[in-house]
Protein backbone atom coordinates (compact mmCIF):
# COMPACT_ATOMS: atom_id res chain seq x y z
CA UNK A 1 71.22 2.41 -116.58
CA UNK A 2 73.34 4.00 -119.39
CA UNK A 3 75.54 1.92 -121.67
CA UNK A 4 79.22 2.50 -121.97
CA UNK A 5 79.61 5.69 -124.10
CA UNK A 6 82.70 3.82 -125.71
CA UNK A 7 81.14 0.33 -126.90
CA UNK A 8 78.10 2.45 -127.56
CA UNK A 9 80.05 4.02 -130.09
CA UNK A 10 81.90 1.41 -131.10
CA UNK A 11 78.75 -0.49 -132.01
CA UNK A 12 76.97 2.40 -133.90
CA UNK A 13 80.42 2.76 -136.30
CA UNK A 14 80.08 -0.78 -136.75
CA UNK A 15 76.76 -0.94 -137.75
CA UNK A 16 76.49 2.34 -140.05
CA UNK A 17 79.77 0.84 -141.68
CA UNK A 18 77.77 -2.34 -141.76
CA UNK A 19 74.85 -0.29 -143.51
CA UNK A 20 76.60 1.40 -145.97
CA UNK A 21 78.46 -1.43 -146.95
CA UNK A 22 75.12 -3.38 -147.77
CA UNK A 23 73.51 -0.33 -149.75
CA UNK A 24 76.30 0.17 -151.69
CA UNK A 25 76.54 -3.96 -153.19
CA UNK A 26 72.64 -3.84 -153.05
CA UNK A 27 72.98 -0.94 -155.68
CA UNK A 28 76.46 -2.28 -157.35
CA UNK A 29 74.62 -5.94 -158.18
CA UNK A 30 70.80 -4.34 -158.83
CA UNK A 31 72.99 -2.27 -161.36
CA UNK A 32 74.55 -5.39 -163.23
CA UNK A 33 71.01 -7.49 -163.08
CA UNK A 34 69.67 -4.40 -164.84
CA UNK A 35 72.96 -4.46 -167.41
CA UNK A 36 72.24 -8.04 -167.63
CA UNK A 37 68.50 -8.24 -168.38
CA UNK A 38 69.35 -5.19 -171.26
CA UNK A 39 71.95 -7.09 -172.72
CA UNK A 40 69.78 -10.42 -172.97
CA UNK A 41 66.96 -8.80 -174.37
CA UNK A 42 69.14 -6.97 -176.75
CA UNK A 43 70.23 -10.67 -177.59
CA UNK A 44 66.84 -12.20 -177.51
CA UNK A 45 65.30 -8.81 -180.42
CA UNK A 46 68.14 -9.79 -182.70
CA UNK A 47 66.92 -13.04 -184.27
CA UNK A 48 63.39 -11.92 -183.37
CA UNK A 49 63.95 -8.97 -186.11
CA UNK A 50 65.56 -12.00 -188.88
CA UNK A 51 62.40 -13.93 -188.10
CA UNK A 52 59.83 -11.13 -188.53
CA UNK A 53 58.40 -11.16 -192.03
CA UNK A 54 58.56 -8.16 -193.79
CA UNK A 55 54.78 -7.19 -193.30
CA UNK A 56 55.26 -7.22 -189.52
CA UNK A 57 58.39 -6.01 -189.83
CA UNK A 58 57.30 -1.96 -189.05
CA UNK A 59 55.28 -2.91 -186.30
CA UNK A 60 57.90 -5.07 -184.33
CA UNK A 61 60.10 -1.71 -184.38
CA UNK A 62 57.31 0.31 -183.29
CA UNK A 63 57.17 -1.74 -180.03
CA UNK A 64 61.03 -2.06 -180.23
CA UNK A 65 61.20 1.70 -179.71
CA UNK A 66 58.17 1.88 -177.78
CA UNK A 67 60.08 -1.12 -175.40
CA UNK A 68 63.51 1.45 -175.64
CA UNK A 69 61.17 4.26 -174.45
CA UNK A 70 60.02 2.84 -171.28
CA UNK A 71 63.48 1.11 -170.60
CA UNK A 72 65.35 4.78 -170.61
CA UNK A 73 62.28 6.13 -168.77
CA UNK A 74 63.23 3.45 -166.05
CA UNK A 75 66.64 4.07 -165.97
CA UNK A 76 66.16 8.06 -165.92
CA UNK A 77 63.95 6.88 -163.00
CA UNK A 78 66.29 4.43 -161.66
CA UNK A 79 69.40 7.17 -161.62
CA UNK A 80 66.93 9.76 -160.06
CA UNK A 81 66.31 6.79 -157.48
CA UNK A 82 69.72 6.74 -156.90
CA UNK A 83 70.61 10.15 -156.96
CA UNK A 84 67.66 10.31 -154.23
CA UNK A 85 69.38 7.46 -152.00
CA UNK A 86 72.80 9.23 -151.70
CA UNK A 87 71.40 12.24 -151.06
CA UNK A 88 69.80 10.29 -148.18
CA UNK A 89 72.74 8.73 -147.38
CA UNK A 90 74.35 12.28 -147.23
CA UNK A 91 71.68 13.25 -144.76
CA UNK A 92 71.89 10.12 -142.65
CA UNK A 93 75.38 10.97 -141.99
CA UNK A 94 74.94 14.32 -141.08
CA UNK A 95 72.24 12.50 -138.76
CA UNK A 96 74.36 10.21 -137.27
CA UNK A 97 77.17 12.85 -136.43
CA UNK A 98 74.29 14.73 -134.83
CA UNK A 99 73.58 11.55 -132.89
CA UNK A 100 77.49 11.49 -131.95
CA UNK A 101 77.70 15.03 -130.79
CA UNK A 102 74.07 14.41 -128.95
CA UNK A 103 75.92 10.98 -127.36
CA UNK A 104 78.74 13.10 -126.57
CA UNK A 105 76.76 16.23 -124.88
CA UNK A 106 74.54 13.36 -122.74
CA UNK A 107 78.04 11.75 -121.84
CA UNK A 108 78.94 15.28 -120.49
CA UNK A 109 75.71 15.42 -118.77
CA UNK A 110 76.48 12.40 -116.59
CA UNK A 111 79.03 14.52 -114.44
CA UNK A 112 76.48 17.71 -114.13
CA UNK A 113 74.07 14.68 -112.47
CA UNK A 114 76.66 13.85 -110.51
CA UNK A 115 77.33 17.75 -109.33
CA UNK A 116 73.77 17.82 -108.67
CA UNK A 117 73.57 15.01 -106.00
CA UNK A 118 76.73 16.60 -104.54
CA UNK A 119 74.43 19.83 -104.51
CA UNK A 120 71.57 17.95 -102.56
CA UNK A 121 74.26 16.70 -99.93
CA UNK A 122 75.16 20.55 -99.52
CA UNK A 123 71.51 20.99 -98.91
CA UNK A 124 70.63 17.75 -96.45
CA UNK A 125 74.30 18.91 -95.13
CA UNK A 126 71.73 22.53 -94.40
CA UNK A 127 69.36 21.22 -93.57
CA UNK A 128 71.37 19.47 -90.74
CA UNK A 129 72.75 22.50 -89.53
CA UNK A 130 69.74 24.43 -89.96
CA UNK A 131 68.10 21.39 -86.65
CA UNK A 132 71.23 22.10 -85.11
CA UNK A 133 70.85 25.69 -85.28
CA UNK A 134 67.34 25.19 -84.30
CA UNK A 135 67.89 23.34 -81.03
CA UNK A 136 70.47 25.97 -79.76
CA UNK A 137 68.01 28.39 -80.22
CA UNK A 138 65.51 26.10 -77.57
CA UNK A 139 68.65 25.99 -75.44
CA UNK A 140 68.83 29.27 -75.45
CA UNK A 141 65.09 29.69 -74.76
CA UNK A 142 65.90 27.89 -71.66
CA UNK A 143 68.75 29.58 -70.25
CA UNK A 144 66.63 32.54 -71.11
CA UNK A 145 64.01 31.12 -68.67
CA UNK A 146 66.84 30.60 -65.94
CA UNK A 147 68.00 33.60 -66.03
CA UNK A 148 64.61 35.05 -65.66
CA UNK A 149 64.43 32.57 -62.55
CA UNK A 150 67.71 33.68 -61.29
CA UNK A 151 66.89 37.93 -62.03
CA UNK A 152 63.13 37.17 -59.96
CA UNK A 153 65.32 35.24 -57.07
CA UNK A 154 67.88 38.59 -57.48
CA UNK A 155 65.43 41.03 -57.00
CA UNK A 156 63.96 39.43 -54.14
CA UNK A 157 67.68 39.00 -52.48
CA UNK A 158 67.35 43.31 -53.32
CA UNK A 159 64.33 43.54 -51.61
CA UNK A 160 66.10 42.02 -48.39
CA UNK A 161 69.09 43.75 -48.70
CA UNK A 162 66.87 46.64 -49.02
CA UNK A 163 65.02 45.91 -46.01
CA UNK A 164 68.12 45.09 -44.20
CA UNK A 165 69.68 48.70 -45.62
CA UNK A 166 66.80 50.21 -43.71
CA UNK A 167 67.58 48.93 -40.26
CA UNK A 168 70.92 50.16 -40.66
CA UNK A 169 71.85 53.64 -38.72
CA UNK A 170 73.06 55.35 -41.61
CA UNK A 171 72.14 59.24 -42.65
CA UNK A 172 69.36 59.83 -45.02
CA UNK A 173 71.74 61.32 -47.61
CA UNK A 174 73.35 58.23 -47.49
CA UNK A 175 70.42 55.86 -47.63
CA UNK A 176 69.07 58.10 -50.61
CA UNK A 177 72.59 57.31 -52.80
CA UNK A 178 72.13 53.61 -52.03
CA UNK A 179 68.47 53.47 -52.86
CA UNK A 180 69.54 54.95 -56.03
CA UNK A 181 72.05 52.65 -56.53
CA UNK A 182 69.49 50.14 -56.36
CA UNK A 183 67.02 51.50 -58.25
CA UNK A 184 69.87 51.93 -60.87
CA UNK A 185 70.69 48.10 -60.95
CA UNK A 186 66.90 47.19 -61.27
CA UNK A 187 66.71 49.46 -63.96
CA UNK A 188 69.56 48.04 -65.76
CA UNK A 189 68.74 44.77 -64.87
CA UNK A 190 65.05 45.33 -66.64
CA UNK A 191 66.63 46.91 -69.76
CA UNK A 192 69.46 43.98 -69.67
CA UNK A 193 65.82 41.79 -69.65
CA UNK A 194 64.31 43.67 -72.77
CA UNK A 195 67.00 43.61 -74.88
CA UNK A 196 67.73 39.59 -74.49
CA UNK A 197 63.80 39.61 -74.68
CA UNK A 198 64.43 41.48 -78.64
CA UNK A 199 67.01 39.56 -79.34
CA UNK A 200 65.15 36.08 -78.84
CA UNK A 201 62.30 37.67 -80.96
CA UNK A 202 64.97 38.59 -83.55
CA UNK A 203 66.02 34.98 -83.71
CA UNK A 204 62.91 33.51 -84.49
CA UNK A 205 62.57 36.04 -87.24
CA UNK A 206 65.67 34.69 -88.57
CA UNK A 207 64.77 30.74 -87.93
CA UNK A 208 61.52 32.08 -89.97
CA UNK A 209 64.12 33.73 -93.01
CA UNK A 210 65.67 30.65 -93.45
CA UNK A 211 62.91 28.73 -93.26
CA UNK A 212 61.90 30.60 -96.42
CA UNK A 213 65.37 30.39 -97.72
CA UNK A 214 65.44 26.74 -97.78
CA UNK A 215 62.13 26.94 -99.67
CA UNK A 216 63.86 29.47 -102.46
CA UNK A 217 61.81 31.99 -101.72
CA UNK A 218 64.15 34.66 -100.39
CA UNK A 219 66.33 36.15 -103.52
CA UNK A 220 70.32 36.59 -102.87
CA UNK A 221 70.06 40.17 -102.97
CA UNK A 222 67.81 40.28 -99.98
CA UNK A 223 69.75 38.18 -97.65
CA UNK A 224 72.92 39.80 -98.51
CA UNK A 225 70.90 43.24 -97.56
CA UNK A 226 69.39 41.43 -94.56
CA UNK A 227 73.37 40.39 -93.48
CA UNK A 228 74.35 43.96 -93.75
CA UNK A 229 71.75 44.88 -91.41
CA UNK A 230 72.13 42.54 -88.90
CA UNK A 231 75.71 43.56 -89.17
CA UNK A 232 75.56 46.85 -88.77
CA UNK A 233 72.51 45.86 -85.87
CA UNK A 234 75.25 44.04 -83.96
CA UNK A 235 77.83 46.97 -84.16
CA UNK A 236 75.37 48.99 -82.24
CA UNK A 237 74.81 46.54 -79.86
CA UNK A 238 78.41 45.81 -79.08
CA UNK A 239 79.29 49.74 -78.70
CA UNK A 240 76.17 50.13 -76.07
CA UNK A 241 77.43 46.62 -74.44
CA UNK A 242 80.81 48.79 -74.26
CA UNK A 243 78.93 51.95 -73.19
CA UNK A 244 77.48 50.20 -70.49
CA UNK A 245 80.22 48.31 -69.48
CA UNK A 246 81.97 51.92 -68.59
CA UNK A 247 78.60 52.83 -67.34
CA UNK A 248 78.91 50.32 -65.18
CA UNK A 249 83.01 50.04 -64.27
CA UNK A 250 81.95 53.88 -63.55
CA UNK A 251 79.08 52.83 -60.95
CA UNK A 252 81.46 50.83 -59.55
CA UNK A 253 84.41 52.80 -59.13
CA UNK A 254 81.16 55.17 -56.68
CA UNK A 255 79.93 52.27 -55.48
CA UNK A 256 83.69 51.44 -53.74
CA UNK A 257 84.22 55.03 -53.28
CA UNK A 258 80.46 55.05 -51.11
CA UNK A 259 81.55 51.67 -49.37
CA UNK A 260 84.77 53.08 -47.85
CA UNK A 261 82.88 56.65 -46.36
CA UNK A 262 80.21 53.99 -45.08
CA UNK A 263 83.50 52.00 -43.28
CA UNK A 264 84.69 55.27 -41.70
CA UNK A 265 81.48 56.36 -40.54
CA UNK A 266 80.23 52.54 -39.63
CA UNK A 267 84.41 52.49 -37.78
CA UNK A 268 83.99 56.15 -36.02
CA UNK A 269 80.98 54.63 -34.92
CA UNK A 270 82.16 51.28 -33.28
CA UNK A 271 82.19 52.52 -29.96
CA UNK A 272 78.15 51.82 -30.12
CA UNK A 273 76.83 48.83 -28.31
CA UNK A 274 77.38 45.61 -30.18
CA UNK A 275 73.76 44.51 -29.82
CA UNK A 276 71.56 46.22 -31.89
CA UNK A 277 74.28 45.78 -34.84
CA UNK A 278 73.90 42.36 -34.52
CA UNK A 279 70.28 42.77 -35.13
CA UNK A 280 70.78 43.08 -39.15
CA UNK A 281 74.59 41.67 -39.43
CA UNK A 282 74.66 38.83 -41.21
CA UNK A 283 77.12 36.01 -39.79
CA UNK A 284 80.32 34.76 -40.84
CA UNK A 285 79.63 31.34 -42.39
CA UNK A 286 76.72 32.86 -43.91
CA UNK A 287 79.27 35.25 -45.59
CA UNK A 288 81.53 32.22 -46.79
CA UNK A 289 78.47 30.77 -47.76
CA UNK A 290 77.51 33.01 -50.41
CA UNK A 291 81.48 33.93 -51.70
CA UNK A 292 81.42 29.79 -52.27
CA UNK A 293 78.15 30.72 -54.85
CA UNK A 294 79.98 33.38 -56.35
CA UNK A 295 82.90 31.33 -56.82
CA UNK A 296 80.46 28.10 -58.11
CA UNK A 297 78.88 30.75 -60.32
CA UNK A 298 82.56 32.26 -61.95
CA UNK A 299 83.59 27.99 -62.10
CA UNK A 300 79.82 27.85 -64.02
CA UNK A 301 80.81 30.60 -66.32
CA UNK A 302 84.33 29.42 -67.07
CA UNK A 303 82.47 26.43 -68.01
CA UNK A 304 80.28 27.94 -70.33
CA UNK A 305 83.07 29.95 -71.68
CA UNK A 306 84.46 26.89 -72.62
CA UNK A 307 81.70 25.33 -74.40
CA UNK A 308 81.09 28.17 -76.41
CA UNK A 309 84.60 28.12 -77.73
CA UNK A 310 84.21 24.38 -78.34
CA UNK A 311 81.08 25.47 -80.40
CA UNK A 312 83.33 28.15 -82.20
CA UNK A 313 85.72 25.94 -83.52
CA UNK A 314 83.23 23.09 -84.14
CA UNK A 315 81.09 25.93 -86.52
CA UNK A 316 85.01 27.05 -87.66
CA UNK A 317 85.35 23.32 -88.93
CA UNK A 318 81.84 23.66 -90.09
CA UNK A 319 82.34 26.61 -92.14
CA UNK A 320 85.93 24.93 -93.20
CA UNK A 321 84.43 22.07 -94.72
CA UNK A 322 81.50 24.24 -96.52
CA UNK A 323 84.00 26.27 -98.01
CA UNK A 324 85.72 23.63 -99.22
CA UNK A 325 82.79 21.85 -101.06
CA UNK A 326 82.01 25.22 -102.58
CA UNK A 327 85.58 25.83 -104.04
CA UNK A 328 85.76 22.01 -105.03
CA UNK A 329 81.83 22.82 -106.91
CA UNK A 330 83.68 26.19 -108.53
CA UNK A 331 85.91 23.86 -110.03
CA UNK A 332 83.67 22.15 -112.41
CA UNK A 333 81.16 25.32 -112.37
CA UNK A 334 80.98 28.86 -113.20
CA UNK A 335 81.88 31.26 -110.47
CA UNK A 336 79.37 33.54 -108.95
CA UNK A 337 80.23 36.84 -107.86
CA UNK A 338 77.41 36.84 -105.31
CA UNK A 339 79.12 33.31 -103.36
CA UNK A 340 82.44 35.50 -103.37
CA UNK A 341 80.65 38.01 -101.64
CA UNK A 342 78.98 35.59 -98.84
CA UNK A 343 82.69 33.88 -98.46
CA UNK A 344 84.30 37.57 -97.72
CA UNK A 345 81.29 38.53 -95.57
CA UNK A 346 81.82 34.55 -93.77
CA UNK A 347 85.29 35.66 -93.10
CA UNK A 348 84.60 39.12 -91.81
CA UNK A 349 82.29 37.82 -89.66
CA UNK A 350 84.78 35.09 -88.17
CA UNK A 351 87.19 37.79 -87.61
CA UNK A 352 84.83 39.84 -85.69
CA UNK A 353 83.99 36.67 -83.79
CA UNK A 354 87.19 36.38 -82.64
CA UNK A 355 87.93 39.81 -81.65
CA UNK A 356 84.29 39.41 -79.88
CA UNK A 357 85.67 36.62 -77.97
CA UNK A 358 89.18 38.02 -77.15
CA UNK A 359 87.30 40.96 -75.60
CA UNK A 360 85.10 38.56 -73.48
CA UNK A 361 87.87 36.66 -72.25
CA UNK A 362 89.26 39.91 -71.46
CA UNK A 363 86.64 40.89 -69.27
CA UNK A 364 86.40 37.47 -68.04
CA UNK A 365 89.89 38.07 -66.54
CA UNK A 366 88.85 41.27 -65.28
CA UNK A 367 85.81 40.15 -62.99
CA UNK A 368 88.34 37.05 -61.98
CA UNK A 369 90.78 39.70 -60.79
CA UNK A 370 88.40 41.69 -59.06
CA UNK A 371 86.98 38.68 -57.42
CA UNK A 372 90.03 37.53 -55.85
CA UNK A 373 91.06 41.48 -54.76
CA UNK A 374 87.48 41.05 -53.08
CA UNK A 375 88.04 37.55 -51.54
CA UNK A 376 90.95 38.92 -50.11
CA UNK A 377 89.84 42.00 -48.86
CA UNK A 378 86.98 40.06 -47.04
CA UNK A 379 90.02 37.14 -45.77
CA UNK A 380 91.75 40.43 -44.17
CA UNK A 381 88.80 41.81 -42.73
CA UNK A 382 86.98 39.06 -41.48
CA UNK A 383 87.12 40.30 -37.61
CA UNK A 384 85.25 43.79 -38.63
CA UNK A 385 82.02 42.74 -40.15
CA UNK A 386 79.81 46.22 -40.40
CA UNK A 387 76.42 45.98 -41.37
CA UNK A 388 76.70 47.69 -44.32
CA UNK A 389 79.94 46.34 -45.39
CA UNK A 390 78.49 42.59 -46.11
CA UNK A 391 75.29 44.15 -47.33
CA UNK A 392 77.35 46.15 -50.00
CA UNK A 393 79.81 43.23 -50.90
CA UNK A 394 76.41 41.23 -51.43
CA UNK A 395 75.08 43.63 -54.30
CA UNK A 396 78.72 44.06 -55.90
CA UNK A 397 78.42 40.07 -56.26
CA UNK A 398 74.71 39.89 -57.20
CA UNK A 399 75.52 42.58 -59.99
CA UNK A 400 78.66 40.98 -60.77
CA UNK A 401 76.93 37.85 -61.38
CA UNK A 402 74.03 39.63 -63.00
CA UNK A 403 76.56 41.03 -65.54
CA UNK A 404 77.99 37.80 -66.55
CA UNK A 405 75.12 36.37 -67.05
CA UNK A 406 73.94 38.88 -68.77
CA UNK A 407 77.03 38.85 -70.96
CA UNK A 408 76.93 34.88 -71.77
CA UNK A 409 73.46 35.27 -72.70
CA UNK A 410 73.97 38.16 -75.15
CA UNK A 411 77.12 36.20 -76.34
CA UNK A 412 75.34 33.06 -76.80
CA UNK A 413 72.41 35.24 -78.59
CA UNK A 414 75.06 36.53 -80.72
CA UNK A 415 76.82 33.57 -82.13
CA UNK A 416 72.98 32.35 -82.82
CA UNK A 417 72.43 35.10 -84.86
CA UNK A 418 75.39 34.62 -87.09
CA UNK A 419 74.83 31.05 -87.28
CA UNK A 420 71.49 32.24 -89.16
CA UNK A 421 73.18 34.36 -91.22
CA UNK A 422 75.73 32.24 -92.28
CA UNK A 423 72.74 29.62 -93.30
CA UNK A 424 70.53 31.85 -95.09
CA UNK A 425 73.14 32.94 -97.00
CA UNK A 426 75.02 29.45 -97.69
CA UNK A 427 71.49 28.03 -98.49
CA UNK A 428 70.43 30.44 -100.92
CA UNK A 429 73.52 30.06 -102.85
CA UNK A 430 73.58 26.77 -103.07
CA UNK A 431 69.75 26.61 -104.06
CA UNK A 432 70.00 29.25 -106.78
CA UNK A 433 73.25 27.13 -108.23
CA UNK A 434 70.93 23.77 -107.73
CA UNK A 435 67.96 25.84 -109.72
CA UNK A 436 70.84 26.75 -112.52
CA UNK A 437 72.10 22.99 -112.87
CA UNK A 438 68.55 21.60 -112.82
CA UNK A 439 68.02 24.36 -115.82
CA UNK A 440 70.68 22.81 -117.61
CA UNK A 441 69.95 19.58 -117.45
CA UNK A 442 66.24 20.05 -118.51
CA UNK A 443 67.58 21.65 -121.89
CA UNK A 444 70.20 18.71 -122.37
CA UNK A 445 67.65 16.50 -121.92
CA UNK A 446 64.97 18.59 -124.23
CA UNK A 447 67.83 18.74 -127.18
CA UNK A 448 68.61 15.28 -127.06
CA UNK A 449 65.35 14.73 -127.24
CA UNK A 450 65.08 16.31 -130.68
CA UNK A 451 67.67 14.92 -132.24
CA UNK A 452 65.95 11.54 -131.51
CA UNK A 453 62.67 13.04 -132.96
CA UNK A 454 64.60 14.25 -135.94
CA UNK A 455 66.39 10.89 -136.31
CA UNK A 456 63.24 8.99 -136.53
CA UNK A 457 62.14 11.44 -138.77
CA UNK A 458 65.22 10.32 -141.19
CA UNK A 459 64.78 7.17 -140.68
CA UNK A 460 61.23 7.07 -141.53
CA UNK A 461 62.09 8.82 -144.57
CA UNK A 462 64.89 6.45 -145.63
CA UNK A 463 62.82 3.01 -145.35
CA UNK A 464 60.07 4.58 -147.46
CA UNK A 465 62.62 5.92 -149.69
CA UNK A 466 64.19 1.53 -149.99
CA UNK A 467 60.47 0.66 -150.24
CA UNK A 468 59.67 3.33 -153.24
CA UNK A 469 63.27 1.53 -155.20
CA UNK A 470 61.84 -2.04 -154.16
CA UNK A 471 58.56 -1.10 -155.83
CA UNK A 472 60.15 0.66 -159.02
CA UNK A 473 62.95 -2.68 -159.61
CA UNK A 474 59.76 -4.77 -158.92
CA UNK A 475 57.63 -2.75 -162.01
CA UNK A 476 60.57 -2.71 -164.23
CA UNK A 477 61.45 -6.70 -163.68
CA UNK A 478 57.51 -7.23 -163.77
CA UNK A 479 57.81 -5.13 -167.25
CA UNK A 480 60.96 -6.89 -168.49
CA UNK A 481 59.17 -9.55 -167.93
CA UNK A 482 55.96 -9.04 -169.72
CA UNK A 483 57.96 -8.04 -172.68
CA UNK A 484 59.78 -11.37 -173.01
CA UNK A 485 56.75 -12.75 -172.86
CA UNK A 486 54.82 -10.62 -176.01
CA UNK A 487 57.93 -11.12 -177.76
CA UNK A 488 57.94 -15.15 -176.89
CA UNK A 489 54.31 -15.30 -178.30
């Protein structure tokens, strides 16, 4: 654990006061001892020269001067030693206010540590949504599976109705438009298949992107160009889900028009025996039966409907929150052009999300209305039951239901897809800003690392520098010394 940055300075002031304080009365009193011994053996030469005879008297100033030599040469060495240890001094200040600013930088570091476990929340916060995301998309595989449960059980109700279309005495003009019409929905229904079929394999391409993105493998650039396509890929999609809606509104509007000729011909021709009509009618409660499973079915969809706004504003709150991290991040970081973009492309997308959903709930009002005109049409005319009639309010259901299905599924599909894109690119931000702070921190850590190096350095040099003054006080007292003693003798 780190100290406190303040007592941590606090002590280091105190103790390079502390030092300087010492090296300055180590010099001050080795200066007076050095005065001192001078001025004693100054003293102690005096009578030495009265005693001297006069024979020995030109040798004893020989060594005199020879004794002055070598005391100036130590003091020239002494001031040079001195000179020396301020200019270390100089340099261990310069050290230690290197230390301070390094102390100071590594005290700044502690918040960009701090940052960067708030950046691995953001990712375990991905990585949560990227499971999430994942186990919609196995939902999804499963109401894919239904509905290719439900389209097999559909075309088998076709082939019945078909078989039931043939018993009934219509012309063969007439039995050709509503083979056709047939034909048309098992076409569309196929193509309807296909495309949710593409669309599943498009997910799993995009499970498979991010995936990679959560590795940092997949640049910015590319899933910025990869969320361009797959929104331009989902403007096509909704204009031919438009063009076939009016495709279909269109077959319907024939459909009702071919119903109503079929009712004047199947009324003009209710004179007929009752019998063999009965052969292929299908009964009352049978009737009731299956506008109950329609209505089941819309009460099912509603349902759905609902859950899938409850997931909208659940991923809203989502998205919410994520923005907020990432503006409270921007605050202590440097703004990135590229997580502006991803924010304006997050909101674009949300818009478009809502208009997509206004326009389903839209058509969701439409199909109620025209299933309640069609309940009550079949409440008035309950007492005519034509064979045709029920047979053709049977496939308006069927492809009523069809089409809602149809359009929950590529709904659903839909808000999977920008659920992916709104990961890949929120992940690859974040990792790219994660990479950046780790950067950082590496050279932090690699400077202060130096400046320890190059304080050891300095203070290597400044103990042998105190040993090399030690050694030259020790050969001058060690010389005073031996003088005294030659002149003693």
């Amino acid at each position: 654990s780190r100290p406190n940055s303040i007592e941590s300075n606090a002590s280091y002031h105190s103790t390079r006061a502390d030092f300087e304080l010492s090296s300055d009365v180590h010099i001050q009193t080795g200066d007076e001892e050095d005065l001192s011994e001078l001025s004693v053996l100054d003293i102690s030469s005096s009578p030495i020269k009265h005693e001297i005879e006069d024979d020995t008297r030109l040798s004893a100033d020989k060594e005199i001067r020879l004794l002055r030599d070598a005391l100036e040469n130590l003091q020239t060495k002494l001031l040079e030693s001195k000179m020396e240890n301020r200019t270390l001094q100089a340099r261990l200040n310069t050290d230690f206010e290197k230390i301070e600013v390094a102390s100071k930088s590594m005290g700044e570091d502690t918040p960009k540590c701090q940052e960067e476990l708030q950046e691995d929340n953001v990712v375990q916060k991905f990585q949560y949504l990227k499971s999430c995301l994942e186990q919609e998309v196995k939902e999804l595989k499963g109401k894919l599976a239904k509905s290719q449960e439900e389209q097999n059980q559909d075309a088998c109700l076709i082939k019945d109705l078909q078989a039931q279309l043939k018993t009934v005495r219509l012309s063969e003009e007439e039995r050709q438009e509503l083979k056709n019409t047939y034909d048309t929905l098992v076409e569309n229904v196929n193509q309807e298949k296909v495309l949710l079929i593409e669309k599943y394999k498009e997910s799993q391409e995009e499970i498979r992107m991010l995936q990679e993105a959560l590795r940092g493998t997949v640049p910015v650039e590319a899933a910025a160009k990869d969320f361009e396509e797959m929104k331009a890929e989902l403007g096509e999609i909704i204009d031919g889900l438009q063009r076939r809606l009016l495709e279909l509104s269109k077959s319907y509007s024939e459909a009702k028009s071919e119903l109503s000729a079929a009712r004047n011909q199947l009324q003009s021709k209710a004179a007929e025996p009752k019998d063999k009509a009965d052969v292929a009618c299908v009964t009352k409660e049978e009737h009731e039966q299956k506008i109950q499973e329609v209505t089941f079915k819309l009460k099912d969809m509603q349902k759905v409907l609902k859950d899938t706004e409850a997931k909208h504003q659940a991923a809203l709150k989502e998205i919410a929150q994520v923005k907020q991290d990432a503006e409270n991040q921007a605050q202590s970081s440097v703004a990135i052009a590229d997580h502006t973009q991803v924010v304006a492309s997050l909101g674009n997308a949300i818009k478009n999300l809502e208009l997509e959903v206004e326009v389903l709930k839209e058509q969701l009002a439409q199909k109620t209305s025209q299933v309640d005109a069609l309940q009550s049409r079949l409440t008035v005319k309950k007492d005519v039951t034509p064979d045709d009639s029920l047979s053709r309010l049977e496939y308006e259901q069927m492809r009523k239901t069809l089409e809602g299905e149809i359009n929950h599924l590529n709904h659903l599909l839909k808000d999977a897809l920008r659920k992916q894109d709104e990961m890949a690119l929120e992940v690859t931000t974040a990792w790219q800003e994660v990479k950046d702070a780790r950067n950082e921190r590496e050279a932090a850590q690699e400077l202060a690392v130096s400046r320890e190096q190059e304080c050891g350095v300095l203070n290597t040099k400044y103990r042998e520098a105190q040993d090399v003054i030690v050694q030259l006080k020790k050969q001058v007292e060690n010389h005073v010394i031996s003088e005294r003693d030659k002149n003693k003798k």
